[in-house]
PDB file of N, CA and C in Angstrom:
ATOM      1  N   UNK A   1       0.820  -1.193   0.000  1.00  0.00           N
ATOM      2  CA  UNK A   1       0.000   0.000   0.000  1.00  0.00           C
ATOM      3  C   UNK A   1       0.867   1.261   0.000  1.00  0.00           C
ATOM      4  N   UNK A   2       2.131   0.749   1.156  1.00  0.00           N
ATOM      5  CA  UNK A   2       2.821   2.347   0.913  1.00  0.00           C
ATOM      6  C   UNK A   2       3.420   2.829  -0.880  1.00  0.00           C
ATOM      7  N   UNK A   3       3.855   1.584  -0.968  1.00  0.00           N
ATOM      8  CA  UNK A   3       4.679   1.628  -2.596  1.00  0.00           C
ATOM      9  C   UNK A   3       2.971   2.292  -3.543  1.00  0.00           C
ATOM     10  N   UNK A   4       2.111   1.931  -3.601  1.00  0.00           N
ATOM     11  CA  UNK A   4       0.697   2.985  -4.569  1.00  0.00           C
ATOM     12  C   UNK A   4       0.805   4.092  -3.883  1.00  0.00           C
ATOM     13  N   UNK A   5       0.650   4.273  -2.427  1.00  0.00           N
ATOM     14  CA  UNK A   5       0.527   5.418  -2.236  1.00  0.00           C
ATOM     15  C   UNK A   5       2.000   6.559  -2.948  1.00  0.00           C
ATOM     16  N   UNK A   6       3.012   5.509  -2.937  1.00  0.00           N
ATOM     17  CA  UNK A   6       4.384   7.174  -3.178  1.00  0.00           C
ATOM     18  C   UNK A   6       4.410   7.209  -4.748  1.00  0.00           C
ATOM     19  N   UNK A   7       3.704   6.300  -5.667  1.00  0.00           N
ATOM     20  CA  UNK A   7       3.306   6.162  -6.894  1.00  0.00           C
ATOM     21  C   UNK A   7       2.320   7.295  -6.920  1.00  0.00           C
ATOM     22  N   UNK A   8       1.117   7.372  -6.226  1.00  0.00           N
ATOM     23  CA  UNK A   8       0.202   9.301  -6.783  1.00  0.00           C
ATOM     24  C   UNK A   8       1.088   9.764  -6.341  1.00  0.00           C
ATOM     25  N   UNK A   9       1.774  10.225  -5.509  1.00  0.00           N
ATOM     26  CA  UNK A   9       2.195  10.975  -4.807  1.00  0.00           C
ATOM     27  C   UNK A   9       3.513  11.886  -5.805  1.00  0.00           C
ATOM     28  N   UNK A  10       4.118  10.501  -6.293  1.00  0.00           N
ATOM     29  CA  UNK A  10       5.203  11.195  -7.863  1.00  0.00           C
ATOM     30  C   UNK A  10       4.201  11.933  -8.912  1.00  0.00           C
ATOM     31  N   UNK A  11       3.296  10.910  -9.117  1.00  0.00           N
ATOM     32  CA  UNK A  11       2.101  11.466 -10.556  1.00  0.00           C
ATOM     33  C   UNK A  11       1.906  12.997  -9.700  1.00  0.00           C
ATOM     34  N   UNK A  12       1.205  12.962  -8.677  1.00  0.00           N
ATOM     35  CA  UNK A  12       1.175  14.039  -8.272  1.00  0.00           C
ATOM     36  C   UNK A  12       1.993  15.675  -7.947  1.00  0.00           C
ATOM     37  N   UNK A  13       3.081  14.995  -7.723  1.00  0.00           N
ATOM     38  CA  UNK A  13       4.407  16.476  -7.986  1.00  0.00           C
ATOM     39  C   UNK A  13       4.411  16.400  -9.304  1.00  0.00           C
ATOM     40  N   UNK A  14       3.934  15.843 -10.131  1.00  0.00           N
ATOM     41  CA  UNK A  14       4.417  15.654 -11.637  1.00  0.00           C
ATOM     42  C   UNK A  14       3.744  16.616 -12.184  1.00  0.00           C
ATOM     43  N   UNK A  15       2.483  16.388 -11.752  1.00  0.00           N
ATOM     44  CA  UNK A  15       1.619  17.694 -12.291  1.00  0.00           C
ATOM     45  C   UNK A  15       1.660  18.970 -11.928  1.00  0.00           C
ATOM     46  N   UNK A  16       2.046  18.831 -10.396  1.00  0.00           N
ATOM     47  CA  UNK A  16       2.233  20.153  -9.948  1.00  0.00           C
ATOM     48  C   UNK A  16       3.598  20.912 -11.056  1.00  0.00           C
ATOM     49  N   UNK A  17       4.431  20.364 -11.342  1.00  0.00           N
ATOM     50  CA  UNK A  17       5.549  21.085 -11.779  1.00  0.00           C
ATOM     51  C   UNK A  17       5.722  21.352 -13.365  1.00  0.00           C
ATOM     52  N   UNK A  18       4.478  20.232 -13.687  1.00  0.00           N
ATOM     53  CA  UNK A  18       4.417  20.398 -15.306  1.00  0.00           C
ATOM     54  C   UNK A  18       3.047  20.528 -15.943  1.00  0.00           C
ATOM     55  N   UNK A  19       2.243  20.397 -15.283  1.00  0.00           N
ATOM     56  CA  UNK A  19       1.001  20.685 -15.318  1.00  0.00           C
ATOM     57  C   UNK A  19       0.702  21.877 -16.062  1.00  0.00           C
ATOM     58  N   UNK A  20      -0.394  22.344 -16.740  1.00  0.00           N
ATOM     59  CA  UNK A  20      -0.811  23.663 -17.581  1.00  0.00           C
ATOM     60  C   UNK A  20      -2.208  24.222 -16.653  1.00  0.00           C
ATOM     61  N   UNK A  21      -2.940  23.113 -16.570  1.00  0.00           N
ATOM     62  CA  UNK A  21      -4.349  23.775 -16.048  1.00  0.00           C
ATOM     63  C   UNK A  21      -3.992  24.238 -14.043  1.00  0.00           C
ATOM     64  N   UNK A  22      -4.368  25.031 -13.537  1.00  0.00           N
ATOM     65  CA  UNK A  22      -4.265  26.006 -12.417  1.00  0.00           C
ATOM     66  C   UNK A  22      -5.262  24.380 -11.176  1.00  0.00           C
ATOM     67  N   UNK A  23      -6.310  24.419 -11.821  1.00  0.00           N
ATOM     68  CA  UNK A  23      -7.239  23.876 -10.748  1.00  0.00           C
ATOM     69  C   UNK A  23      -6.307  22.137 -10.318  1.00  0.00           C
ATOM     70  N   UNK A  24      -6.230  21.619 -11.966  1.00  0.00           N
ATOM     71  CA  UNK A  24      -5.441  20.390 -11.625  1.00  0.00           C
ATOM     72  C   UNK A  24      -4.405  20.652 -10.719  1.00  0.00           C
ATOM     73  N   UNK A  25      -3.399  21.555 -10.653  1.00  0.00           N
ATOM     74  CA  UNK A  25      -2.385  21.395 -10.122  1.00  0.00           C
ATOM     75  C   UNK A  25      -2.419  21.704  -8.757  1.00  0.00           C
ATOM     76  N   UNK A  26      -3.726  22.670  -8.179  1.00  0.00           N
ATOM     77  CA  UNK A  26      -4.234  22.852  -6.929  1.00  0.00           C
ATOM     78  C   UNK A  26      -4.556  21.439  -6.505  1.00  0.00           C
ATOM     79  N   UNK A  27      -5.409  20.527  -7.366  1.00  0.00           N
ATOM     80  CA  UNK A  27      -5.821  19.338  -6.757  1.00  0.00           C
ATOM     81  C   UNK A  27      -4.669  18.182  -6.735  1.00  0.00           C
ATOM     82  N   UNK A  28      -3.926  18.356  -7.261  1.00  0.00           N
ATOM     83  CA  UNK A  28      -2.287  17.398  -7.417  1.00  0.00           C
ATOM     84  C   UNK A  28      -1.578  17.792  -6.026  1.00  0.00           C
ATOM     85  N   UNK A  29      -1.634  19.072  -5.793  1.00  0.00           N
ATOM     86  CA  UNK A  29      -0.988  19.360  -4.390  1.00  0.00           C
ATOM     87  C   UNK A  29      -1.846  18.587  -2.810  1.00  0.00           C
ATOM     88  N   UNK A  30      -3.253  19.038  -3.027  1.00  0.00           N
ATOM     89  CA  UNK A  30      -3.542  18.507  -1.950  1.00  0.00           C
ATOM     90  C   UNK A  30      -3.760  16.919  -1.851  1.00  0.00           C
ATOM     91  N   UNK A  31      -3.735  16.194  -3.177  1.00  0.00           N
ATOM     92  CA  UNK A  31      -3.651  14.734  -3.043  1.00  0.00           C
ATOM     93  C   UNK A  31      -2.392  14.428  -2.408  1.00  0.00           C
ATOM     94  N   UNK A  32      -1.529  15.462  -3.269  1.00  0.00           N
ATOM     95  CA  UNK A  32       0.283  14.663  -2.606  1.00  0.00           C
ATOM     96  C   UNK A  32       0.250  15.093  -1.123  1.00  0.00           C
ATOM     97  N   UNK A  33      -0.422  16.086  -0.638  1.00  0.00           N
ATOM     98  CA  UNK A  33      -0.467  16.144   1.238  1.00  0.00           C
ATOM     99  C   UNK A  33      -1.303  15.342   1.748  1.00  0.00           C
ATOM    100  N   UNK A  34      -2.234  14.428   1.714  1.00  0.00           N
ATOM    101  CA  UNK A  34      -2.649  13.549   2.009  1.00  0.00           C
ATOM    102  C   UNK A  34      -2.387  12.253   1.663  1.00  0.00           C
ATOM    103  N   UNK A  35      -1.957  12.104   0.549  1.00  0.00           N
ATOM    104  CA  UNK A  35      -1.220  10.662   0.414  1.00  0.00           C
ATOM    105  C   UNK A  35       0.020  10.763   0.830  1.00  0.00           C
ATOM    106  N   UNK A  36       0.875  11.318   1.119  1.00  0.00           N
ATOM    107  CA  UNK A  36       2.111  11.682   2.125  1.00  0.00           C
ATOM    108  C   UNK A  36       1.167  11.633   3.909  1.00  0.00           C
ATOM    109  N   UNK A  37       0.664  11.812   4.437  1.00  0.00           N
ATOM    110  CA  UNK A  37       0.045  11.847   5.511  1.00  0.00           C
ATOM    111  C   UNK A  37      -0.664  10.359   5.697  1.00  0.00           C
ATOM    112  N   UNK A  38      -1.092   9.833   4.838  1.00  0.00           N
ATOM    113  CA  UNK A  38      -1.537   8.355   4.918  1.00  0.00           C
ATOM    114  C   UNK A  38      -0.070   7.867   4.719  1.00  0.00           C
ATOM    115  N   UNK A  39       0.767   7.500   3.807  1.00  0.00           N
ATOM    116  CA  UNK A  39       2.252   6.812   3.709  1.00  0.00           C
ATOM    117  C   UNK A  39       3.055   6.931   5.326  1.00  0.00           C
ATOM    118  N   UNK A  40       2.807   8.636   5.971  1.00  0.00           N
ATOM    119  CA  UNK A  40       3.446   8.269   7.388  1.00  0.00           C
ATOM    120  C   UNK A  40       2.580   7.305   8.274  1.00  0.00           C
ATOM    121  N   UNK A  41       1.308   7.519   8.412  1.00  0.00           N
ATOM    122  CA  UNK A  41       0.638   6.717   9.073  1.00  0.00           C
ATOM    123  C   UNK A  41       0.556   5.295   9.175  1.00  0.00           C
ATOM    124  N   UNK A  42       0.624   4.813   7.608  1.00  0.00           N
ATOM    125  CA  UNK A  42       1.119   3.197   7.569  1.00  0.00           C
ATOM    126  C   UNK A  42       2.255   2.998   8.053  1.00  0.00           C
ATOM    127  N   UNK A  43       3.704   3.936   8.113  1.00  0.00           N
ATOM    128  CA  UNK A  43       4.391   3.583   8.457  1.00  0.00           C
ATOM    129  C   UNK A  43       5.023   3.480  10.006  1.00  0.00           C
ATOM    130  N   UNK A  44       3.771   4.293  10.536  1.00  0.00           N
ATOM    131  CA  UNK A  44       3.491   4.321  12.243  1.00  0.00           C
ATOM    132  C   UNK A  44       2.822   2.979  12.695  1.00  0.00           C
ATOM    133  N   UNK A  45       1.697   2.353  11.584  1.00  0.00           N
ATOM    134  CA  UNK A  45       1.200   1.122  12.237  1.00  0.00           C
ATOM    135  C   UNK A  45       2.176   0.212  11.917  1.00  0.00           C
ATOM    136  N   UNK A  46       3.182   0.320  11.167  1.00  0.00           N
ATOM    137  CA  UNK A  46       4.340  -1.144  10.623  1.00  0.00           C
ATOM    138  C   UNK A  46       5.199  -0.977  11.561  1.00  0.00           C
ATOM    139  N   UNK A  47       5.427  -0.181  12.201  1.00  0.00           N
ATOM    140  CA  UNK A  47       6.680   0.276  12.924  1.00  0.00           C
ATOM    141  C   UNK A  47       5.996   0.011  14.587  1.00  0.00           C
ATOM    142  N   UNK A  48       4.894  -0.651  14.733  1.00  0.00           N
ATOM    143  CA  UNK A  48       4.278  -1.301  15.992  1.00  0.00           C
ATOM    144  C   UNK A  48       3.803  -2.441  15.893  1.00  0.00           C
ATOM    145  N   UNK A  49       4.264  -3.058  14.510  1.00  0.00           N
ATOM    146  CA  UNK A  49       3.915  -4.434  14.644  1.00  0.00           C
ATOM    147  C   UNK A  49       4.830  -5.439  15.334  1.00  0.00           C
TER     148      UNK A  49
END
């Protein structure tokens, strides 16, 4: 799950930095802060198993 999650998370800076349309790249940012925020969290429940 972590390896899909840092997969949007690239697509996602991807757009932010090459992206043309304004709204996509607003919505590319806040996916990559929440799929970065879920990736730490899995790695808080693996790290108590």
């Amino acid at each position: 799950m972590i390896a899909h999650h840092q997969g949007a998370i690239e697509m996602a800076r991807t757009e932010q930095a090459a992206g043309s349309n304004p709204r996509a790249k607003e919505l590319a940012g806040a996916m990559a802060a929440t799929q970065q925020a879920e990736v730490e969290q899995l790695r808080r429940i693996l790290g108590r198993l």
